[in-house]
C-alpha atoms as a PDB file:
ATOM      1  CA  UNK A   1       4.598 -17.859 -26.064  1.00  0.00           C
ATOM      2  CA  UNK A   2       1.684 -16.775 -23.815  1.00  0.00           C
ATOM      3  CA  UNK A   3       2.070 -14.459 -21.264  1.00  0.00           C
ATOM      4  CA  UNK A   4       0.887 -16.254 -17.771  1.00  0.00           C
ATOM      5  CA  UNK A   5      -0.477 -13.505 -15.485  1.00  0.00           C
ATOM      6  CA  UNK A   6      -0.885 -13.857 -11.664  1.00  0.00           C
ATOM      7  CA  UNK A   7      -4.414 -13.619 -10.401  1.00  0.00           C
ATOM      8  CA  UNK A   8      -5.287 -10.186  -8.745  1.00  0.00           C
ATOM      9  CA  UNK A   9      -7.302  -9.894  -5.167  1.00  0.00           C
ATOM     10  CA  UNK A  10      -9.785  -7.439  -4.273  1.00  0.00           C
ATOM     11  CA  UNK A  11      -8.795  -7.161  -0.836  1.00  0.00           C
ATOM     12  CA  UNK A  12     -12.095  -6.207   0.637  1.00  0.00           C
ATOM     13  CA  UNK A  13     -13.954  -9.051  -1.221  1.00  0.00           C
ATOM     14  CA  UNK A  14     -10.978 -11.406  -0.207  1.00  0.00           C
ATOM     15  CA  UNK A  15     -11.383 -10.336   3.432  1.00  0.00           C
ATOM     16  CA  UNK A  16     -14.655 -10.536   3.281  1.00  0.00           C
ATOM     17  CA  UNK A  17     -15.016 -14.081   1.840  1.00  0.00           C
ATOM     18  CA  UNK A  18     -12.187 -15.767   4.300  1.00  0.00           C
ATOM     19  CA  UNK A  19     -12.706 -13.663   7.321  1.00  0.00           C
ATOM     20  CA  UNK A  20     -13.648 -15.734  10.219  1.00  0.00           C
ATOM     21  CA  UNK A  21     -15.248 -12.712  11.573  1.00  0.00           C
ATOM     22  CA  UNK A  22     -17.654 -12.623   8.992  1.00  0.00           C
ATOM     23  CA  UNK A  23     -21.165 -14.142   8.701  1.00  0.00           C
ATOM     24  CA  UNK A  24     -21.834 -17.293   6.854  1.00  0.00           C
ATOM     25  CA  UNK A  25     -23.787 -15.505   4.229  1.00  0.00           C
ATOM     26  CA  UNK A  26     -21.949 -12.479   3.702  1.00  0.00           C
ATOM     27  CA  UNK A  27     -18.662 -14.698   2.843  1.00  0.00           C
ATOM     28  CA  UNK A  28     -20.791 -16.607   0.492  1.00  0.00           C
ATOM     29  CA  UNK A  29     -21.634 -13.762  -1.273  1.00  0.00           C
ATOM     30  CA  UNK A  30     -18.116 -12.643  -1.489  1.00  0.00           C
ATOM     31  CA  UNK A  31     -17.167 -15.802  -3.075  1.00  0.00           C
ATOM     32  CA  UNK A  32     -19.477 -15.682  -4.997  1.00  0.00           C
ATOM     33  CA  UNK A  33     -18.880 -12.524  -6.035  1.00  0.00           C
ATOM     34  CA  UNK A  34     -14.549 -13.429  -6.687  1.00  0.00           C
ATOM     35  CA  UNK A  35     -15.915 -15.979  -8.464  1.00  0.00           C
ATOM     36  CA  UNK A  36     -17.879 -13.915 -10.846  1.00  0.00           C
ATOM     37  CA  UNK A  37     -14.853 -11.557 -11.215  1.00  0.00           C
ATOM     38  CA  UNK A  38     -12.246 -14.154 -11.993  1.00  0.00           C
ATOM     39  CA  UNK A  39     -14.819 -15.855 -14.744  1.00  0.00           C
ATOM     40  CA  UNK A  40     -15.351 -11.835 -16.254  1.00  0.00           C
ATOM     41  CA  UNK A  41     -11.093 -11.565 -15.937  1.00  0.00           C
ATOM     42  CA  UNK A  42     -10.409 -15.433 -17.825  1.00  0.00           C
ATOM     43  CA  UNK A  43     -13.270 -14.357 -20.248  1.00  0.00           C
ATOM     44  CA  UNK A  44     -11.794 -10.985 -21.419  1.00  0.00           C
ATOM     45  CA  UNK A  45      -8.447 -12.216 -21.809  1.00  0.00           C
ATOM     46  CA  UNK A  46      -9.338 -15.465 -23.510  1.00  0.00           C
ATOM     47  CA  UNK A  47      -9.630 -13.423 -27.124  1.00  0.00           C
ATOM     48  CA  UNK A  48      -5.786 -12.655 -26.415  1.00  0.00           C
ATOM     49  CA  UNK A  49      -3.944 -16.304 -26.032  1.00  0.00           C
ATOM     50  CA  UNK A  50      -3.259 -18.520 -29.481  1.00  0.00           C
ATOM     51  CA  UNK A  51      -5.222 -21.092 -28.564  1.00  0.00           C
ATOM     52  CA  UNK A  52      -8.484 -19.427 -28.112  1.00  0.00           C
ATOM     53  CA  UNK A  53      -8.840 -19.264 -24.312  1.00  0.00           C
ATOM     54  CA  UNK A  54     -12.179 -21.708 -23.672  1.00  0.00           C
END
């Protein structure tokens, strides 16, 4: 059975990237930036399911 694991926030990137306060290109950044991290995250762990991740 694989083990499902919740999806971890940076809190300052998460802030940053959804904060209304925030300007337009900083928040793009910051997604871009999650985005990066949560490709890095599904690409380390996808040696460690049965099926081979992608």
């Amino acid at each position: 059975m694989a083990h499902m694991q919740t999806t971890t926030r940076v809190p300052a990137l998460w802030t940053a990237a959804y904060g209304p306060q925030r300007p337009r290109i900083v928040r793009v950044l910051a997604r871009c930036l999650l985005r990066a991290r949560a490709f890095a995250r599904d690409l380390a762990l996808a040696d460690h399911v049965p099926y081979g991740g992608y």
